[in-house]
Protein backbone atom coordinates (compact mmCIF):
# COMPACT_ATOMS: atom_id res chain seq x y z
CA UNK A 1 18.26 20.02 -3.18
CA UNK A 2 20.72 18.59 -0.49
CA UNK A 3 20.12 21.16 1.78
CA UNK A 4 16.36 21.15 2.08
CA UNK A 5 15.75 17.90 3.20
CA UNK A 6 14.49 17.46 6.55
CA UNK A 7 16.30 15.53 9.11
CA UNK A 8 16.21 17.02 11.73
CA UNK A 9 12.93 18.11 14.01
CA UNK A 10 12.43 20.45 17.13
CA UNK A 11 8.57 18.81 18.07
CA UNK A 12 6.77 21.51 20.40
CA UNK A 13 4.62 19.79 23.05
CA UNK A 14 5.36 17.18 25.23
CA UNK A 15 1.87 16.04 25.21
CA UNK A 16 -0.31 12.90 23.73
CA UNK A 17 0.69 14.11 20.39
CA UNK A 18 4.29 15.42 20.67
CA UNK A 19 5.45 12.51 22.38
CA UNK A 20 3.54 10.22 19.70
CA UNK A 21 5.48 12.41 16.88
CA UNK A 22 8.73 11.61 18.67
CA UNK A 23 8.27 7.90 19.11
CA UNK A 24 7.00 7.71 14.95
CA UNK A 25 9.93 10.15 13.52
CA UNK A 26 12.95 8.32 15.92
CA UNK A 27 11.75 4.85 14.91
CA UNK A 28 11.99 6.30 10.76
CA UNK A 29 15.64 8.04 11.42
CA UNK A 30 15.26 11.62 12.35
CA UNK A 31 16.93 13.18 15.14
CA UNK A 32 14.25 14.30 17.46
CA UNK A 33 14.47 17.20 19.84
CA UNK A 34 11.61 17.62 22.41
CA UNK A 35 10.40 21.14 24.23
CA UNK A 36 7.47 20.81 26.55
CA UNK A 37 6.57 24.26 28.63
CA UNK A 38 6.03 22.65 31.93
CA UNK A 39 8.81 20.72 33.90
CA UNK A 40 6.12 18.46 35.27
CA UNK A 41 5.72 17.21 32.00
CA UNK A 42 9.56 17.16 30.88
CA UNK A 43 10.93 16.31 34.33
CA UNK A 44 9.27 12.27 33.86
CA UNK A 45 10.89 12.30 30.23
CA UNK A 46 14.25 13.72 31.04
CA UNK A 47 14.85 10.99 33.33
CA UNK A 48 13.81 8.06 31.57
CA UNK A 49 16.07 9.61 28.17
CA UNK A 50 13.11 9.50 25.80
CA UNK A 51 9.75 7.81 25.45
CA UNK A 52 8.08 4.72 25.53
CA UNK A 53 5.35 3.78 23.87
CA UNK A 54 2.76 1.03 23.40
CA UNK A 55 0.06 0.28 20.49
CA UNK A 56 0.47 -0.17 17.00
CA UNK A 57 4.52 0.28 17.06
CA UNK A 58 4.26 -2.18 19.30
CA UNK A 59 5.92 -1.92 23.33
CA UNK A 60 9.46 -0.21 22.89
CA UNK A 61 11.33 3.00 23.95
CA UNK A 62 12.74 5.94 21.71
CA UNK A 63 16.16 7.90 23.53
CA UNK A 64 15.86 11.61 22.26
CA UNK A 65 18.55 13.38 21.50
CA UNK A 66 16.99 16.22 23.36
CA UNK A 67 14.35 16.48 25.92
CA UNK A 68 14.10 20.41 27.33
CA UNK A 69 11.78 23.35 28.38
CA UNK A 70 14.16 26.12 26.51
CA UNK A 71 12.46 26.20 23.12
CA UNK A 72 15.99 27.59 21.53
CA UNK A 73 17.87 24.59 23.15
CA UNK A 74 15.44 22.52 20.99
CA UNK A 75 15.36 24.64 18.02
CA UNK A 76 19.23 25.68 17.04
CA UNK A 77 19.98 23.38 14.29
CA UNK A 78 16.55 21.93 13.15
CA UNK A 79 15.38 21.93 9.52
CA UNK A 80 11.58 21.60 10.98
CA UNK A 81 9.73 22.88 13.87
CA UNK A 82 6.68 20.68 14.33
CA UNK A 83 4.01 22.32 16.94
CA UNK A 84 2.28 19.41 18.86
CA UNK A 85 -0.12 21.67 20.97
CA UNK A 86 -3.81 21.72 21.67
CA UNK A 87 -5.19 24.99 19.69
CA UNK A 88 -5.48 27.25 22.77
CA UNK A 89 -2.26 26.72 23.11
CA UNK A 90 -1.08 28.12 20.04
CA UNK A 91 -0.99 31.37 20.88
CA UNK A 92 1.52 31.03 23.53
CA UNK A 93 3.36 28.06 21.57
CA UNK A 94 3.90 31.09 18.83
CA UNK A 95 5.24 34.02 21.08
CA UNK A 96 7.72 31.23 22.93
CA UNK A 97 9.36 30.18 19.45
CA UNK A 98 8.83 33.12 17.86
CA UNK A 99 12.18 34.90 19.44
CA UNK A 100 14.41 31.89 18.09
CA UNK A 101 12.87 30.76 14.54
CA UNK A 102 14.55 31.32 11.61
CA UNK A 103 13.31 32.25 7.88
CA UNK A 104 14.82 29.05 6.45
CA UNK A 105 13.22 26.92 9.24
CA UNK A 106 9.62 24.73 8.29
CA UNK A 107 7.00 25.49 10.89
CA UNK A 108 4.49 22.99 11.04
CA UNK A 109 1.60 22.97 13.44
CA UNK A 110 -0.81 19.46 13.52
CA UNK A 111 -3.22 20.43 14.27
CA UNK A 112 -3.61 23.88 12.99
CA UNK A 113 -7.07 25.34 12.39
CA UNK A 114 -6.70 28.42 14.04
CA UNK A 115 -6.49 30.23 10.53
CA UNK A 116 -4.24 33.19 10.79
CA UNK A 117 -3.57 32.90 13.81
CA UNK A 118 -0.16 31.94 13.84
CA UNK A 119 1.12 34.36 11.20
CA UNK A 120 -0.91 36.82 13.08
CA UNK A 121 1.19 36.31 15.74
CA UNK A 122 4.39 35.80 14.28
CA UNK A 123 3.58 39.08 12.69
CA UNK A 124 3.40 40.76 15.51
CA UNK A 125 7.32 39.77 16.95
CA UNK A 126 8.29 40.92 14.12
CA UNK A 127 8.09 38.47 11.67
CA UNK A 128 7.78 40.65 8.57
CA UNK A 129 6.49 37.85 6.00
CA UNK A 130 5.77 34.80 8.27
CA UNK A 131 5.36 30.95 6.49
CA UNK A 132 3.49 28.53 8.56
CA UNK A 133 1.59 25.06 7.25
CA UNK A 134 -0.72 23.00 9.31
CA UNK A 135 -2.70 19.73 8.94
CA UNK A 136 -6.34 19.92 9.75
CA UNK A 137 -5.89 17.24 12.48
CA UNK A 138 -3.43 15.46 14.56
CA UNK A 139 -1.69 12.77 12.81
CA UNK A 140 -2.50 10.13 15.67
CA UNK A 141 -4.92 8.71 17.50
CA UNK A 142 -2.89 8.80 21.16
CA UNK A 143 -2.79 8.69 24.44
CA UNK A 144 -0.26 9.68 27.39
CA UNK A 145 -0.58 6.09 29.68
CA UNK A 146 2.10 7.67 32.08
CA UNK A 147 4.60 10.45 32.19
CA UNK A 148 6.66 8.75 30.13
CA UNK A 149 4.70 6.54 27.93
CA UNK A 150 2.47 6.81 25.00
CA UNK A 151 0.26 4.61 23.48
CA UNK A 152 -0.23 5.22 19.77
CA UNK A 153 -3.76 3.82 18.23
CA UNK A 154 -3.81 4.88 15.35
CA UNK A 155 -1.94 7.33 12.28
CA UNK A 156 -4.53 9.22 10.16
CA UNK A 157 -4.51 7.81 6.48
CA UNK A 158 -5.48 11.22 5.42
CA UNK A 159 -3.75 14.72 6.55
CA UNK A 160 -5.36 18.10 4.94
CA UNK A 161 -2.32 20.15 4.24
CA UNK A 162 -2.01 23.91 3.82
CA UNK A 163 0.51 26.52 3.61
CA UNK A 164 0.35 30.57 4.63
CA UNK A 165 0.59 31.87 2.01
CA UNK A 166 -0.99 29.33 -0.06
CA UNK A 167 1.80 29.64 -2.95
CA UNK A 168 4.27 27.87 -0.45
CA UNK A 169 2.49 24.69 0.15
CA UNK A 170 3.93 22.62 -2.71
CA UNK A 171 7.10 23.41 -1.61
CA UNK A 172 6.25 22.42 2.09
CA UNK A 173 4.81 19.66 1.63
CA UNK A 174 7.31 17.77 -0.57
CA UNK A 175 10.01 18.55 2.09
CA UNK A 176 7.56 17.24 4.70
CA UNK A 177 6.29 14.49 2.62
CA UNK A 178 8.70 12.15 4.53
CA UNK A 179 7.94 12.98 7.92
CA UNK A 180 4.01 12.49 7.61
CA UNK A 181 3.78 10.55 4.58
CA UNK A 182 -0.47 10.96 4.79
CA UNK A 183 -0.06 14.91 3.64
CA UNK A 184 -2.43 15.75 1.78
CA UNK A 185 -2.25 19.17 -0.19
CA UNK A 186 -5.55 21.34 0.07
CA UNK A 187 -5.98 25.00 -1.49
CA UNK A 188 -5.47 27.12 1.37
CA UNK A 189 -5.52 27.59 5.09
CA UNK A 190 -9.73 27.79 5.25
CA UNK A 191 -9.25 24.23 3.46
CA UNK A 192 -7.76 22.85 6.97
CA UNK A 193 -10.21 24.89 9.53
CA UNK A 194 -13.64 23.44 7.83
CA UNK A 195 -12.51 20.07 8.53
CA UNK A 196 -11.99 20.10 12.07
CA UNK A 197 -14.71 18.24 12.90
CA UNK A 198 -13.85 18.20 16.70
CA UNK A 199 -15.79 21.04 16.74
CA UNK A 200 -18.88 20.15 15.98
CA UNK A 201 -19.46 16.60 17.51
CA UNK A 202 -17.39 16.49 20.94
CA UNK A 203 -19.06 19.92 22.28
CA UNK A 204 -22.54 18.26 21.99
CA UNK A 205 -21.87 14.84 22.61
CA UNK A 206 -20.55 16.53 25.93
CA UNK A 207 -23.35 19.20 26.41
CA UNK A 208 -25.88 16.32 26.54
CA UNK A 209 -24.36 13.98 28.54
CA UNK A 210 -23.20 16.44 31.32
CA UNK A 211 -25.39 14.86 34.23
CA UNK A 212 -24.12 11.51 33.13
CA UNK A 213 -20.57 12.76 33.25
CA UNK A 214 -21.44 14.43 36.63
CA UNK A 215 -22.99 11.97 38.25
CA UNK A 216 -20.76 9.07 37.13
CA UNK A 217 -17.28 10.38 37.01
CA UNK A 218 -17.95 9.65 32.98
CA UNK A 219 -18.16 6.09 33.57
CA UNK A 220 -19.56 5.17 29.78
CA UNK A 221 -17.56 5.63 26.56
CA UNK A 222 -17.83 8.79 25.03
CA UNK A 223 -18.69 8.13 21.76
CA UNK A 224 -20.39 4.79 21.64
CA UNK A 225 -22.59 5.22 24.38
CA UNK A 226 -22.66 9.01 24.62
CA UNK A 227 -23.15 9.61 20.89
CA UNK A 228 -27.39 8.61 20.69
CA UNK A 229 -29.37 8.93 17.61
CA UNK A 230 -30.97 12.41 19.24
CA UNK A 231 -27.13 13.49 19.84
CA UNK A 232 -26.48 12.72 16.62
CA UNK A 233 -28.84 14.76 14.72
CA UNK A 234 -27.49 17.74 16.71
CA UNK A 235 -24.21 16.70 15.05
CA UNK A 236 -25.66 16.16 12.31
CA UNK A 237 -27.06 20.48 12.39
CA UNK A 238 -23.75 21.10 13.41
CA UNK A 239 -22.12 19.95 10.28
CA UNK A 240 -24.88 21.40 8.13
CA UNK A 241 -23.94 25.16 9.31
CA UNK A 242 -20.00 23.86 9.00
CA UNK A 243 -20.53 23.55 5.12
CA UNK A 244 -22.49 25.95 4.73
CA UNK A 245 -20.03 28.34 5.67
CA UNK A 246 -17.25 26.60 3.81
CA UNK A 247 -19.49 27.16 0.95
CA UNK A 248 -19.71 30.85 1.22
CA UNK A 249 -15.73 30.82 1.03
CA UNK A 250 -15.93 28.89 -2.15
CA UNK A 251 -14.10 26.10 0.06
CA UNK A 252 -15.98 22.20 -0.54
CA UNK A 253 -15.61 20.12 2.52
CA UNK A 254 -17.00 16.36 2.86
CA UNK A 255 -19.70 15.56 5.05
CA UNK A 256 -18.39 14.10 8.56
CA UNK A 257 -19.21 10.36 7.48
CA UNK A 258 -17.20 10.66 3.94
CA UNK A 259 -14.08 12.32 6.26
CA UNK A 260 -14.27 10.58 9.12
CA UNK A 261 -14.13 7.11 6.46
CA UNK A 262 -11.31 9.17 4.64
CA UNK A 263 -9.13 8.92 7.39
CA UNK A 264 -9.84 5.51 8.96
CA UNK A 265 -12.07 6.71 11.40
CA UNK A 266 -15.21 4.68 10.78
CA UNK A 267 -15.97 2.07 8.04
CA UNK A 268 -18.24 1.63 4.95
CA UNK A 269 -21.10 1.12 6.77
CA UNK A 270 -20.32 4.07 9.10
CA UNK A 271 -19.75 6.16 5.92
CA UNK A 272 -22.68 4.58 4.15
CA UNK A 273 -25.08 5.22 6.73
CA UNK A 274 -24.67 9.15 6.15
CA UNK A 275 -25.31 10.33 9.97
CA UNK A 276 -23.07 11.01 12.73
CA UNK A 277 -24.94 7.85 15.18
CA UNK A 278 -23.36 5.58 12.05
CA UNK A 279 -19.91 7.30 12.06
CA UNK A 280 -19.45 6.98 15.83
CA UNK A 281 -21.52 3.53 16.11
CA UNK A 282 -18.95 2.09 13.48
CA UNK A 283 -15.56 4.08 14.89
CA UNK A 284 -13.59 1.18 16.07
CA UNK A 285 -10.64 3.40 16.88
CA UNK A 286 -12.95 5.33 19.09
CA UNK A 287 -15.19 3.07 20.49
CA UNK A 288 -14.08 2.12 24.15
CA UNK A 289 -12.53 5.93 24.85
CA UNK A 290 -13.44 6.49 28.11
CA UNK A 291 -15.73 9.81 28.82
CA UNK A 292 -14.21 13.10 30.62
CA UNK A 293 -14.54 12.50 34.21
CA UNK A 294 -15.34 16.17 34.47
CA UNK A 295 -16.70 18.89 31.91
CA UNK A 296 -13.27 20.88 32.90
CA UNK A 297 -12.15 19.52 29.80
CA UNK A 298 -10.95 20.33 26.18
CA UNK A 299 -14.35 19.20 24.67
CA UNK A 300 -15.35 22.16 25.85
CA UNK A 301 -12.57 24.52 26.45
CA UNK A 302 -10.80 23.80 23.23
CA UNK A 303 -13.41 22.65 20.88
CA UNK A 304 -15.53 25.58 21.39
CA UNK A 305 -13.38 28.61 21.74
CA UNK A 306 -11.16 27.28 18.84
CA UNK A 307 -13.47 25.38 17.02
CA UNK A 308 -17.17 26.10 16.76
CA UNK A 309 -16.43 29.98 17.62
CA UNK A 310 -14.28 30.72 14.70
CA UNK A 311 -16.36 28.86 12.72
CA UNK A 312 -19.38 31.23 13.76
CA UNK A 313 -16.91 34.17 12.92
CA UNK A 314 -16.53 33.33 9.71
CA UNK A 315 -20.43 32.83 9.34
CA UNK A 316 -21.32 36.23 10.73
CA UNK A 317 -18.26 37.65 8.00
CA UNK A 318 -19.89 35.45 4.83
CA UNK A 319 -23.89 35.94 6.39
CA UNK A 320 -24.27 32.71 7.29
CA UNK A 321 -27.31 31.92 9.84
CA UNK A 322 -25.61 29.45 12.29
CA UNK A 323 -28.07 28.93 15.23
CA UNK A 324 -27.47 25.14 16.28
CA UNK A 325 -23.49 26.49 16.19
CA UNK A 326 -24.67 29.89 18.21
CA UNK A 327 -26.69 27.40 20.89
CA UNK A 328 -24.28 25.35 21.93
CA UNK A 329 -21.77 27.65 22.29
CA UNK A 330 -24.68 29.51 24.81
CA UNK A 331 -25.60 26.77 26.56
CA UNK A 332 -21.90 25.67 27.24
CA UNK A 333 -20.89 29.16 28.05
CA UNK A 334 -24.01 28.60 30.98
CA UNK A 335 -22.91 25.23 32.33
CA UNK A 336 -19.54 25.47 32.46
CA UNK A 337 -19.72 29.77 33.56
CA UNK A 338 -16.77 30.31 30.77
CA UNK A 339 -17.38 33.24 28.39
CA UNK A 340 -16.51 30.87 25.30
CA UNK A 341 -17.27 33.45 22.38
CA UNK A 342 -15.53 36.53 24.16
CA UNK A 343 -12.07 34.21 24.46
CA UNK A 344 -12.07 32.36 21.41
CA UNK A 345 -11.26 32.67 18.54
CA UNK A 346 -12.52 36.73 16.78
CA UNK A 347 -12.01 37.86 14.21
CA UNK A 348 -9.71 40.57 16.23
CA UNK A 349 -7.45 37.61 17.49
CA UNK A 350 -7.10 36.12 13.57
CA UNK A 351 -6.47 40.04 12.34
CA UNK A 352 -9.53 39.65 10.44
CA UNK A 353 -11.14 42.55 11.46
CA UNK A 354 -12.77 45.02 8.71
CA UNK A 355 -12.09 42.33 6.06
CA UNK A 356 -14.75 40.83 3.60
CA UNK A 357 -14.80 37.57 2.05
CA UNK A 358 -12.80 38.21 -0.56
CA UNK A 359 -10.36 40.10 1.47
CA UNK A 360 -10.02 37.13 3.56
CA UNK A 361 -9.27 34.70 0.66
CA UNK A 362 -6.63 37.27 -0.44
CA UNK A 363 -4.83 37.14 2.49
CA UNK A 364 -5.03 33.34 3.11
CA UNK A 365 -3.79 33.36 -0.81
CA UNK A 366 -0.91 35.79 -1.01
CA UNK A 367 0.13 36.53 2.75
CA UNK A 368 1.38 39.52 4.29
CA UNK A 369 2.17 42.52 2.14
């Protein structure tokens, strides 16, 4: 139908990935409109008109049609609202567009992962029936050079792709098809948070490097010299518990190497070799990313609240023993003096609370009654 395709997009987040979204979807045709929260981050766009960018699209610039930080400026008259936002931002990304999204309008966060929370939220500002989809990851591999410039590495070959409810997502995804082209339908939304494998390698690759990072200003490249054989296997326990507890939601996930090969992350031999050292030691994407210069970063402060938290959550709900997951998160929580379990991701936040497995696929299944 005429008046479901999408063409034009309100992207949310003026960040690596929002400004990477509005470089790819301007150089394809759609009309782009850009809200970031902070004027520090808008101010440098504004002025220039738009965005340039660097890397595989090549050195160029993109003029937006809009570039604001009033989320209803950038909304009124777009088919799609794509959130661009790191997951603890999510939350607040929600309650800002909440006020001025309409029923007939797509809402599409990449990355998602945070389950329910989203609808949750919507939910809650009154949102009777909320529809939200999500990809399990960001479509790019990207970087913010300068205020106004992006470099763009990579595009995922692979997106996992689900829908709240799940009954929606075949709809979604065909109008969405032409925006990111790599969507790739999965059952429901657990389908997307078991494969955000952030969580379980950049919180230990981290965690045992922090006296490197400390003393060096993280002088070494995170994953190709930080990523050892020892900090491997630790990823490598990591993902163990993560499928596990996809397992007890009936949910099948592939083992880091078979994703991380999936979406043109690492290579055969990578994927062949079967452990996370092979993945990261054959990641030519990822290879010469520079360490954090600090552990104030969101290895820590996303990927752990949002990430390996939740994922706990859900073991404790399905009995899952997760004590490689539950260590990390401690011994973080003690470096970095940040209560990661108490503000991540509960079951409270996700309005999980009280609910059993089955409850939980019910809900993920058939939404909001």
């Amino acid at each position: 139908m005429a008046e479901s395709v999408v063409r034009t997009v309100a992207v949310i987040g003026a960040g690596n990935g929002g400004c990477a979204a509005a470089v790819d979807l301007v150089r394809r045709g759609f009309d782009v409109r850009l809200y970031g929260r902070s004027v520090g981050t808008v101010g440098p766009l504004q002025r220039r008109g738009g965005v340039e960018h660097e890397g595989i699209f090549g050195d160029g610039f993109v003029p937006l049609s809009t570039i604001t930080t009033d989320p209803a400026e950038a909304m009124t008259g777009a088919d799609a609202v794509v959130m661009m936002g790191p997951t603890q931002a999510h939350e607040a990304m929600a309650r800002a567009i909440g006020p001025h999204l309409r029923a007939d309008q797509i809402l599409f966060a990449a990355p998602g992962h945070t389950l329910t929370l989203l609808p949750h939220t919507l939910r809650a500002l009154g949102h009777a029936r909320p529809v939200t989809c999500e990809s399990a990851t960001l479509p790019y591999i990207c970087r913010k050079v300068a205020p106004d410039r992006v470099k763009v590495s990579r595009k995922a070959a692979v997106l996992k792709f689900a829908a709240f409810p799940a009954f929606r997502r075949d709809e979604l995804a065909e109008r969405l098809g032409p925006l990111f082209p790599a969507l790739t339908p999965v059952p429901t939304l657990l389908d997307t948070v078991f494969p955000y494998t952030n969580a379980i390698h950049h919180p230990p690759a981290l965690l045992c490097n922090i006296g490197r990072v400390e003393s060096t200003g993280g002088d070494y490249c995170h994953y190709y010299d930080g990523i050892t054989p020892s900090v491997g296997r630790i990823i490598d326990g990591l993902d163990e518990e993560r499928r596990a507890v996809a397992a007890a939601f009936g949910c099948r996930v592939d083992r880091l190497a078979d994703y991380f090969f999936q979406i043109g992350y690492t290579d055969e031999r990578g994927r062949d070799g079967g452990t996370a050292y092979s993945v990261f030691h054959n990641s030519e994407p990822n290879r010469w990313i520079k360490a954090p210069s600090t552990i104030e970063h969101r290895f820590f402060d996303e990927d752990i609240p949002f990430g390996l938290v939740p994922l706990t959550e859900l073991g404790r709900l399905a009995g899952v023993a997760m004590p490689v997951s539950d260590a990390v998160i401690e011994l973080a929580s003690i470096a970095t003096g940040k209560p990661y379990r108490s503000i991540g991701l509960t079951r409270a936040k996700l309005g999980l609370d009280g609910l059993d497995v089955a409850a939980v696929r019910r809900l993920v299944e058939q939404g909001f009654s």
